[in-house]
C-alpha atoms as a PDB file:
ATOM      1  CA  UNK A   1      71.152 136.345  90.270  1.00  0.00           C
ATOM      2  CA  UNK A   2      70.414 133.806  92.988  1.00  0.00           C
ATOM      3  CA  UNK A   3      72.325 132.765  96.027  1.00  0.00           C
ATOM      4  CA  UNK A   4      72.651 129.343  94.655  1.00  0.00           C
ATOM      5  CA  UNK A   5      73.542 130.068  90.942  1.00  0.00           C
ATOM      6  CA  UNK A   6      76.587 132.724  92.661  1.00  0.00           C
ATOM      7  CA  UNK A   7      77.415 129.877  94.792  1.00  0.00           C
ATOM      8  CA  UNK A   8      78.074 127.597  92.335  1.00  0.00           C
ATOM      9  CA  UNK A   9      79.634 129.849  90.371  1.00  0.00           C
ATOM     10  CA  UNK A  10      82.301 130.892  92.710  1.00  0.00           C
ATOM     11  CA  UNK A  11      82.759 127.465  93.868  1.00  0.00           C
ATOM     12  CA  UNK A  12      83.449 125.998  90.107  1.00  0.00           C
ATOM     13  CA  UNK A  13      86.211 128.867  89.654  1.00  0.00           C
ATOM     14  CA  UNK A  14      87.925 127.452  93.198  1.00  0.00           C
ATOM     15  CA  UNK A  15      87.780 124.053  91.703  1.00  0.00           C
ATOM     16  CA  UNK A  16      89.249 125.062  88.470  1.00  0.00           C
ATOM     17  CA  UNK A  17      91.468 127.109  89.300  1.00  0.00           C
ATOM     18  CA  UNK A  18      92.811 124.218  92.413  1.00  0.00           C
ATOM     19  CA  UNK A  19      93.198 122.232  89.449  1.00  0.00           C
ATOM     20  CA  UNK A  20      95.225 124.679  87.518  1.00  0.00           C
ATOM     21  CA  UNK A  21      97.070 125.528  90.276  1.00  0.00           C
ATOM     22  CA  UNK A  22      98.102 122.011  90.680  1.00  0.00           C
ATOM     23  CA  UNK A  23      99.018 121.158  87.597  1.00  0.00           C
ATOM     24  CA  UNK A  24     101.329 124.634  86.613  1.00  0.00           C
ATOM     25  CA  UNK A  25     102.934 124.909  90.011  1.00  0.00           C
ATOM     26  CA  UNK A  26     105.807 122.785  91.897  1.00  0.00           C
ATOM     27  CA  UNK A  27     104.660 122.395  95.323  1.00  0.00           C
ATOM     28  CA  UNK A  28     104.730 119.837  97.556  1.00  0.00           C
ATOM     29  CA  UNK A  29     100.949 119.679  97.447  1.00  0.00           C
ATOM     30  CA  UNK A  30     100.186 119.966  94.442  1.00  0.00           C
ATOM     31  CA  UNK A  31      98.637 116.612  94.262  1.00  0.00           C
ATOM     32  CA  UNK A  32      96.083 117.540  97.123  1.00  0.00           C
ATOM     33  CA  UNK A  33      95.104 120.820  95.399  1.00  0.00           C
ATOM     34  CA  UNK A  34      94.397 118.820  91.888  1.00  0.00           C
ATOM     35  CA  UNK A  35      92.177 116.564  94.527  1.00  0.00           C
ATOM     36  CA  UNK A  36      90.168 118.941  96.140  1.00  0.00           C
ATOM     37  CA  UNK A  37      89.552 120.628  92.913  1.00  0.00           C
ATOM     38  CA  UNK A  38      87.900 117.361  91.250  1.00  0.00           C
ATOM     39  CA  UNK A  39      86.141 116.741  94.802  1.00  0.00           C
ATOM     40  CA  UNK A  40      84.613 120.386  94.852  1.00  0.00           C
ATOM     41  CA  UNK A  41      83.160 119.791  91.342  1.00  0.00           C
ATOM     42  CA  UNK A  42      81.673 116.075  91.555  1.00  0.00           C
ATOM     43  CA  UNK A  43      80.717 116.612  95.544  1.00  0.00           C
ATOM     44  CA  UNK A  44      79.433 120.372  95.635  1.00  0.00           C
ATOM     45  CA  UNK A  45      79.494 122.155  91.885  1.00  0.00           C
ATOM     46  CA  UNK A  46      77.410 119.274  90.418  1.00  0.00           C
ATOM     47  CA  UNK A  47      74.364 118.749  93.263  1.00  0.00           C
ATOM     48  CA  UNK A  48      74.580 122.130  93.846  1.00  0.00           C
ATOM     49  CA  UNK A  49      73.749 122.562  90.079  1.00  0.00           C
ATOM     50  CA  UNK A  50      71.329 120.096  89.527  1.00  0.00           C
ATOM     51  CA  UNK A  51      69.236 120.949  92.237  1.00  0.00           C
ATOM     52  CA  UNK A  52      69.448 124.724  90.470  1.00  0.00           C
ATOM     53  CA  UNK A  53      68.561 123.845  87.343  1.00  0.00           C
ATOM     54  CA  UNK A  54      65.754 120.630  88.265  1.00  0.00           C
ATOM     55  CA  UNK A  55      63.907 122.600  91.367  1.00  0.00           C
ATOM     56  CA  UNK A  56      60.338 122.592  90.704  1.00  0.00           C
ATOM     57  CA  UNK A  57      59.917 120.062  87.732  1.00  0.00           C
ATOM     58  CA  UNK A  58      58.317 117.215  87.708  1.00  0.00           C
ATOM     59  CA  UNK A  59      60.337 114.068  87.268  1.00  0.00           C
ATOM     60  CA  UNK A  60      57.302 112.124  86.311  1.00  0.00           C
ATOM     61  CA  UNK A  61      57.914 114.201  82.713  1.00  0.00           C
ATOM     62  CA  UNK A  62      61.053 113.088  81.997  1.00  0.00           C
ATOM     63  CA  UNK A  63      60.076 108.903  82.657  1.00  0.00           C
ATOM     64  CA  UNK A  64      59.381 106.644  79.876  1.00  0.00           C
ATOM     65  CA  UNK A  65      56.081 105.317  81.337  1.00  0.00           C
ATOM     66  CA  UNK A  66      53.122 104.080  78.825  1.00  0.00           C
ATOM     67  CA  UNK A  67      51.243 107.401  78.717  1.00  0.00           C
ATOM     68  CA  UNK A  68      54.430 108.741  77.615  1.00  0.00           C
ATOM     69  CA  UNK A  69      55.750 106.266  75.510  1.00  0.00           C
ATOM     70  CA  UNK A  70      51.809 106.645  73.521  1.00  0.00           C
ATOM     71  CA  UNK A  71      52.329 110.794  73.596  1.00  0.00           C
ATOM     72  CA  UNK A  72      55.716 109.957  71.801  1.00  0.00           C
ATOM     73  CA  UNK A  73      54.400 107.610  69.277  1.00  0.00           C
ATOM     74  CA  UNK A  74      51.524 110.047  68.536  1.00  0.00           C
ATOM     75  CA  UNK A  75      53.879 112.901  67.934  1.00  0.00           C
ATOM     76  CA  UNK A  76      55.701 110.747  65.404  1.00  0.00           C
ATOM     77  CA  UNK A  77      53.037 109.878  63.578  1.00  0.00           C
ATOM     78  CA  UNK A  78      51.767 113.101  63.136  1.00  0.00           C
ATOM     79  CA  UNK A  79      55.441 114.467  62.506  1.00  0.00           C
ATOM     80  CA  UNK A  80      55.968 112.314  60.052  1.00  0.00           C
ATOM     81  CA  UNK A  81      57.513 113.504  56.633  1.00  0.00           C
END
């Protein structure tokens, strides 16, 4: 596995179980530990996994521009049933 998959990884079972923590236990901070558990997964589980999973594709792909908007029309009209 990669560094940055095991990184994100580990970090998404800290956030979970902060959260989890939070919510079953009666502490006095168990407000701050349901907070840095949703702050762990929107500020570092979620980049760190999109730049995982998008590293080395092209964006331009995934844009409705003309050339793609006439590959998708051509598709459908040979797809057609």
């Amino acid at each position: 596995m990669k560094l940055i998959k095991i990184i994100t990884f580990l970090t998404l079972i800290a956030s979970i179980t902060s959260i989890i923590c939070g919510f079953l236990l009666e502490l006095d901070y168990s407000q701050k530990l349901i907070g840095f558990g949703v702050i762990g997964i929107f500020f570092i589980v979620f980049p760190l996994f999109s730049y995982y999973r998008w590293k080395g594709k092209s964006m331009k792909d995934y844009m409705l521009t003309k050339e793609n908007l006439d590959k998708m029309r051509e598709n459908q009209k040979i797809n057609k049933y």
